[in-house]
C-alpha atoms as a PDB file:
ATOM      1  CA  UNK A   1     -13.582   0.998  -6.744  1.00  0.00           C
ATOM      2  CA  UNK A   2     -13.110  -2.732  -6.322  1.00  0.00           C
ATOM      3  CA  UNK A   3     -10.247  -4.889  -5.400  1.00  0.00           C
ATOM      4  CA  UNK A   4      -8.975  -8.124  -6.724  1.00  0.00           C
ATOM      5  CA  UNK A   5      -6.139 -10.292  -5.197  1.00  0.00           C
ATOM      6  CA  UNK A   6      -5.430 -13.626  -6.684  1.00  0.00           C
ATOM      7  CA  UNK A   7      -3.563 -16.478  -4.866  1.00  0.00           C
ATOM      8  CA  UNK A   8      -3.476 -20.165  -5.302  1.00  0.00           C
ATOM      9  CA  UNK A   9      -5.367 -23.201  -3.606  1.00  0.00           C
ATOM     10  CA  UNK A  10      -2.526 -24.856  -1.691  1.00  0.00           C
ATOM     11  CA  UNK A  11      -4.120 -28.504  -2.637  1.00  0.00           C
ATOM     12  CA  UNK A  12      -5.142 -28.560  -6.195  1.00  0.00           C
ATOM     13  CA  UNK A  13      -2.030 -25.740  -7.351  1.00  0.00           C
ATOM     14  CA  UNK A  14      -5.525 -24.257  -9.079  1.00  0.00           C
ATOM     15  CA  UNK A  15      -5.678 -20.112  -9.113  1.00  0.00           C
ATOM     16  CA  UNK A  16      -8.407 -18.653  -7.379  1.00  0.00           C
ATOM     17  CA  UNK A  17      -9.541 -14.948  -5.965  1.00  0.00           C
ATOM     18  CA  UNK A  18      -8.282 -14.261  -2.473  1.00  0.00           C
ATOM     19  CA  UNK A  19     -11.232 -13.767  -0.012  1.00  0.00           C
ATOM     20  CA  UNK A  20      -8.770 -11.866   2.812  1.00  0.00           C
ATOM     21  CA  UNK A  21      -9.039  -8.295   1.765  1.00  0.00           C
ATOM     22  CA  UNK A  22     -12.813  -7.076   1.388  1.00  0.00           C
ATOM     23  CA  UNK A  23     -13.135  -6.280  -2.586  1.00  0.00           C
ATOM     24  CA  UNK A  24     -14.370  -2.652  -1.612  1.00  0.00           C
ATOM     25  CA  UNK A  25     -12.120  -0.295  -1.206  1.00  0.00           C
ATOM     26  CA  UNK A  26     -12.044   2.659   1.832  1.00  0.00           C
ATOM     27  CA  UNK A  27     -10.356   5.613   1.008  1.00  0.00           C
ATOM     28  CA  UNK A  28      -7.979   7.207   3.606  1.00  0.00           C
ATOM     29  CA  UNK A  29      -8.835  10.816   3.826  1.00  0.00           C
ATOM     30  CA  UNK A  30      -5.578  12.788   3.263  1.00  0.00           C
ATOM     31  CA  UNK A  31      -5.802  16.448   3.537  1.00  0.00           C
ATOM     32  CA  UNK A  32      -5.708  17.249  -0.210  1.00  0.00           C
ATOM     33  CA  UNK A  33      -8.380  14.129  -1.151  1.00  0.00           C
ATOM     34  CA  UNK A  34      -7.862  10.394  -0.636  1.00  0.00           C
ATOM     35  CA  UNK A  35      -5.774   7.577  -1.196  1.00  0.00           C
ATOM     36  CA  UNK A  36      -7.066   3.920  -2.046  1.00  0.00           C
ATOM     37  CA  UNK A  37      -3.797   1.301  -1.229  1.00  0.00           C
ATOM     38  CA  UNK A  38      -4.072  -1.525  -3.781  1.00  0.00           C
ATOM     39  CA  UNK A  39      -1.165  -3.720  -2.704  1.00  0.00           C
ATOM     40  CA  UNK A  40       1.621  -3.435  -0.530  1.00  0.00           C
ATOM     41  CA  UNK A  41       4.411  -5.948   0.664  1.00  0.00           C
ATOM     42  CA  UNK A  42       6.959  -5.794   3.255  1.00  0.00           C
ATOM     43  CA  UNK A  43       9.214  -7.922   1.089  1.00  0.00           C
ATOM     44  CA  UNK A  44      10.652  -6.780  -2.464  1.00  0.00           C
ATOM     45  CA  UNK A  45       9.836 -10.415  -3.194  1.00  0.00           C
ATOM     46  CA  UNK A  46       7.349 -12.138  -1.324  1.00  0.00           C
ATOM     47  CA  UNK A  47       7.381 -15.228  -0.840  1.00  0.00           C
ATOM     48  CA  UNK A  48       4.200 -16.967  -2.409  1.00  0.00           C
ATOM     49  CA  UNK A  49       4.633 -20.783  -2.799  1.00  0.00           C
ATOM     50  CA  UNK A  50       2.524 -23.294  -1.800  1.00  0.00           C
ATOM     51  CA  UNK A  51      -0.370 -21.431  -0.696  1.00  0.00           C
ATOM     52  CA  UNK A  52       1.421 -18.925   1.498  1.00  0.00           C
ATOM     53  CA  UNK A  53      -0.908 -15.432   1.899  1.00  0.00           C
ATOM     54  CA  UNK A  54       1.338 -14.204   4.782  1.00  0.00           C
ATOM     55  CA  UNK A  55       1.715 -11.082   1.937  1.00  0.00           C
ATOM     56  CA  UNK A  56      -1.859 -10.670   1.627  1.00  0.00           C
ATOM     57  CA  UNK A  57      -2.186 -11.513   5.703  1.00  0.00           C
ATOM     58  CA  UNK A  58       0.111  -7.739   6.234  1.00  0.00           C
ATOM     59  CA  UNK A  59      -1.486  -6.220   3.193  1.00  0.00           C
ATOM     60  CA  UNK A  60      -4.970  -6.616   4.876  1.00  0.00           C
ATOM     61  CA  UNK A  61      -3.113  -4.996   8.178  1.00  0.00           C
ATOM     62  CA  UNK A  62      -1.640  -1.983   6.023  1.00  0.00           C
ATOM     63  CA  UNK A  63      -5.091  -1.271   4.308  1.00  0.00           C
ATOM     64  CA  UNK A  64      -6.580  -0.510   7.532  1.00  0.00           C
ATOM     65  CA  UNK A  65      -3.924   0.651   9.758  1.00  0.00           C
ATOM     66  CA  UNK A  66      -1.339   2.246   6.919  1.00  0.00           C
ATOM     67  CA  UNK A  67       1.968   2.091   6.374  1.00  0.00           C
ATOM     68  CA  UNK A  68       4.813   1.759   9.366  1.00  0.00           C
ATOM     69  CA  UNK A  69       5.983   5.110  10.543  1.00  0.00           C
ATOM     70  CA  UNK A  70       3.129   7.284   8.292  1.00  0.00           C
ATOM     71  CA  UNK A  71       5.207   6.177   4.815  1.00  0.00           C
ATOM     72  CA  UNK A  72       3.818   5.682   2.048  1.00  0.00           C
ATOM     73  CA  UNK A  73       5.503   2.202   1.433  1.00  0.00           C
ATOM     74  CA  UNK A  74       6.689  -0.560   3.896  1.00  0.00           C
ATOM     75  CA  UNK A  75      10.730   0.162   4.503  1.00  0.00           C
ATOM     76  CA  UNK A  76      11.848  -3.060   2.866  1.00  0.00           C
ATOM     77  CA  UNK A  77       9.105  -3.567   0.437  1.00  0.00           C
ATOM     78  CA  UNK A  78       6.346  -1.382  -1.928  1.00  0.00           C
ATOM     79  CA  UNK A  79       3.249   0.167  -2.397  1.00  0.00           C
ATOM     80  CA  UNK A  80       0.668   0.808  -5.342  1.00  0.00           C
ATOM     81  CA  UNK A  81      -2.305   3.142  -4.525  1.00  0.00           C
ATOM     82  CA  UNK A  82      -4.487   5.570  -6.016  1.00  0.00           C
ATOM     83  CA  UNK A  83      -3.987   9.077  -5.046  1.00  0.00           C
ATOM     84  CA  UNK A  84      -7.108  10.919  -5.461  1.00  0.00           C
ATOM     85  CA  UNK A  85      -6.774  15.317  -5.374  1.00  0.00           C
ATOM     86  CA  UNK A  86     -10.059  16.919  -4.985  1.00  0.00           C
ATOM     87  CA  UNK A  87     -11.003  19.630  -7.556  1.00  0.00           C
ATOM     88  CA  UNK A  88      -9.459  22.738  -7.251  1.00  0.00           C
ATOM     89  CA  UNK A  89      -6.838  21.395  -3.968  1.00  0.00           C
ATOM     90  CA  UNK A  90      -3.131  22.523  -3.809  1.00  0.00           C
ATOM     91  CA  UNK A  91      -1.251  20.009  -1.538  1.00  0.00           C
ATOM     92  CA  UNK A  92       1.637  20.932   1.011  1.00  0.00           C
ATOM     93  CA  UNK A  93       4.893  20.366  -0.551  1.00  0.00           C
ATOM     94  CA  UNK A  94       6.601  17.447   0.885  1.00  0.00           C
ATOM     95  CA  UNK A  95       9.198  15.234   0.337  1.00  0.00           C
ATOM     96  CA  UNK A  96       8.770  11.108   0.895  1.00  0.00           C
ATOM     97  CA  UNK A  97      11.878   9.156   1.216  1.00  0.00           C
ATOM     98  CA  UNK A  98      10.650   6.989  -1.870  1.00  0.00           C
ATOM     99  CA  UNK A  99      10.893   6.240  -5.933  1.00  0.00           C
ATOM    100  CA  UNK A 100       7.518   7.093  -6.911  1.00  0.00           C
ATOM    101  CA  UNK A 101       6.165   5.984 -10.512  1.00  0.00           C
ATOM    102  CA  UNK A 102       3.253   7.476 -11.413  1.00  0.00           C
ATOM    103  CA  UNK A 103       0.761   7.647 -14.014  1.00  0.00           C
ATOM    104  CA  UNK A 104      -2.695  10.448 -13.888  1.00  0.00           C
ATOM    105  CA  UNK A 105      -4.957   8.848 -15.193  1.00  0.00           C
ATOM    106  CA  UNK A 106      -7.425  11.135 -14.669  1.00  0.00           C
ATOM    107  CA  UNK A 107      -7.478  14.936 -14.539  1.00  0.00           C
ATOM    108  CA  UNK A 108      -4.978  17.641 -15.253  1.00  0.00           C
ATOM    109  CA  UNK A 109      -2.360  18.951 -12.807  1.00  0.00           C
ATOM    110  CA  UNK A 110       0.901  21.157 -11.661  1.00  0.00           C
ATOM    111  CA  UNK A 111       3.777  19.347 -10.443  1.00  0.00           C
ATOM    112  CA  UNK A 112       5.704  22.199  -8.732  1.00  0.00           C
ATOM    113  CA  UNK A 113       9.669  21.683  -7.433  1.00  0.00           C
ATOM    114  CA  UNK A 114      10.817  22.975  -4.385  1.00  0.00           C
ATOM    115  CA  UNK A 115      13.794  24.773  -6.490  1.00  0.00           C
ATOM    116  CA  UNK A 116      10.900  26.069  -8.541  1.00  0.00           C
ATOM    117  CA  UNK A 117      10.067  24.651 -11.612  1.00  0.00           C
ATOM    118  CA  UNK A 118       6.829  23.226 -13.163  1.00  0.00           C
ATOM    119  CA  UNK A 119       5.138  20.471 -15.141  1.00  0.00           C
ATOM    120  CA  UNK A 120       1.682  20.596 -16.269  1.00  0.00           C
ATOM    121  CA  UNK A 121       1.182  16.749 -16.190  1.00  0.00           C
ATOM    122  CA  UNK A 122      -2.062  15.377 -17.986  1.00  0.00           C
ATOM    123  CA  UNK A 123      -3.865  12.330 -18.161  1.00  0.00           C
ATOM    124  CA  UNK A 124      -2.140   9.669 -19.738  1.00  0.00           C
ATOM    125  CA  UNK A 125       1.656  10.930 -18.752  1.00  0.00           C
ATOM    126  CA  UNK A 126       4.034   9.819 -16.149  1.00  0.00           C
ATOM    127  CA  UNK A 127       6.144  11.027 -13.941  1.00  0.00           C
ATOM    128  CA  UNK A 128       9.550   9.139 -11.673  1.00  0.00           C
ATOM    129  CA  UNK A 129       9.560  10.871  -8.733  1.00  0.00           C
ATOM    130  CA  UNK A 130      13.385  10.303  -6.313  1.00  0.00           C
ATOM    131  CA  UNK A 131      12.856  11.468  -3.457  1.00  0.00           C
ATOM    132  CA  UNK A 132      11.838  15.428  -4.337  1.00  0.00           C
ATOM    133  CA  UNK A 133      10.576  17.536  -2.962  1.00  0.00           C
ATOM    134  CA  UNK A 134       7.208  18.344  -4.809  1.00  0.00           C
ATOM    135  CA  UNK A 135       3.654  19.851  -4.464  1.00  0.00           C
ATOM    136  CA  UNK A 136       0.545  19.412  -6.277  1.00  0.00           C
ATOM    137  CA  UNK A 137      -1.761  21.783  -7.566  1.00  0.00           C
ATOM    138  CA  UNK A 138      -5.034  19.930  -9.559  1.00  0.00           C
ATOM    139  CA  UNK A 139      -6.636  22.082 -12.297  1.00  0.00           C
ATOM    140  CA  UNK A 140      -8.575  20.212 -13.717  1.00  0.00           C
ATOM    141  CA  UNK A 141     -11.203  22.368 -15.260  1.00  0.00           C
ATOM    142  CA  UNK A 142     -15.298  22.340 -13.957  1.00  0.00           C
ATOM    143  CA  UNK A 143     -13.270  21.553  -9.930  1.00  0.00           C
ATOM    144  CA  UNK A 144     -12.948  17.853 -11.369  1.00  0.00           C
ATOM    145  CA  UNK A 145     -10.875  15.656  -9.505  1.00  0.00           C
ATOM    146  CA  UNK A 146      -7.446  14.094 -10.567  1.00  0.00           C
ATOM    147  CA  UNK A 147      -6.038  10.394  -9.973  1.00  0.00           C
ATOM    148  CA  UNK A 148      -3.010   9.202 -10.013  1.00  0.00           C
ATOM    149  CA  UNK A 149      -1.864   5.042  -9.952  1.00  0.00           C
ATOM    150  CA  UNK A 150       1.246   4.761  -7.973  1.00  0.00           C
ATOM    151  CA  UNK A 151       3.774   2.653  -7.776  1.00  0.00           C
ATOM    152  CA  UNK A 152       6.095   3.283  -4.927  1.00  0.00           C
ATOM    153  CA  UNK A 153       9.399   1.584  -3.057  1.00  0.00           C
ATOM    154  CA  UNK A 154      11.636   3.062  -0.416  1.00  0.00           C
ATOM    155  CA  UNK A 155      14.340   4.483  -1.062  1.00  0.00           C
ATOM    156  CA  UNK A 156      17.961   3.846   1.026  1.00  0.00           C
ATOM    157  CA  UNK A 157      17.429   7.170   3.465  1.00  0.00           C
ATOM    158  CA  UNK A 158      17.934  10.015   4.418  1.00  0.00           C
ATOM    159  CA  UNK A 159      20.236  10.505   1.745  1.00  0.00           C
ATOM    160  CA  UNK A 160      22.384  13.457   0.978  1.00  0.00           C
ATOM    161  CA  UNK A 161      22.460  16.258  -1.598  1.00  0.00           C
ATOM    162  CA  UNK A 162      24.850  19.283  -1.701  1.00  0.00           C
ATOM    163  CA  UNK A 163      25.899  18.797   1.698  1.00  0.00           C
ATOM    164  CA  UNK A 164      22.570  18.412   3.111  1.00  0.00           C
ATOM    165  CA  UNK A 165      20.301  15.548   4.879  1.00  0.00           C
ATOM    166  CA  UNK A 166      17.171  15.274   2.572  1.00  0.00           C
ATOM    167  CA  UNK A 167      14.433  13.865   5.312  1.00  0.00           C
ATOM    168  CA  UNK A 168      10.749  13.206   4.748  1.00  0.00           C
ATOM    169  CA  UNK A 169       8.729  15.758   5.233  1.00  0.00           C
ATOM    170  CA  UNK A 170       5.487  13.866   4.632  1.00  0.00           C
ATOM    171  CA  UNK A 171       2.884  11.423   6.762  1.00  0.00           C
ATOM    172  CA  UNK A 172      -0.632   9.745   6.168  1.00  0.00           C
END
């Protein structure tokens, strides 16, 4: 899978392809399959004018070294990735202090609840994920994988539900 980034030549104003980030990606083994991050930024709204590429600068950081504190996105900015299940893998259910938007778009799998219900969510559909707590299950049929593109921002956390601190549970 390749990688673009676009950013601007700070003397012509012209658009060109960053050269910062290596286009080929490295997945990050995760113990149900892989992620690939695609962006992230530490900012909600980084700022990009004349020629500044300190977001693609941290991005290049995150890539390698991952998110602060094992997150899935940086605490005052977002994420987008590709979330990769192998065939056949059931992940731990965990909760990430984050809004997740997600679309598979590849592959068919169980979203499972922790207060036990179930989605069978297929390529194509979506899901808006707030903080729950959540477990995957991928069936795709013939043990084919399933991919999801993310979209994710933190959330203001721990937060509280019927009485009770709701904490992450999860870390890459």
């Amino acid at each position: 899978m390749s990688s673009f980034i676009t950013t601007h030549d700070p003397k012509t104003g012209l658009s060109k392809f960053s050269s910062q980030v290596p286009e080929s990606q490295n997945p990050l083994p995760i113990p149900s399959g892989t992620v690939n991050w695609l962006y992230s930024s530490h900012a909600t709204q980084p700022d990009i004018s004349n020629g500044n590429d300190n977001d693609i600068q941290q991005f290049a950081h995150d890539r390698v070294n991952g998110m602060p504190n094992g997150s899935i996105a940086p605490p005052q900015g977002f994420s987008a990735s590709v979330f990769t299940l192998d065939g056949g893998k059931v992940g731990a259910m965990h909760r990430t202090l984050t809004l997740d938007v997600l679309l598979l778009v590849e592959g068919v799998v169980e979203l499972w609840l922790d207060g036990g219900e179930m989605r069978v969510v297929k390529a194509g559909d979506s899901v808006v994920q707030r903080g729950t707590m959540h477990q995957w299950k991928n069936i795709t049929p013939n043990n084919g994988i399933a991919k999801f593109a993310a979209f994710t921002v933190p959330i203001s956390g721990p937060f509280e539900v019927a009485g009770k601190e709701m904490k992450s549970t999860f870390s890459i």
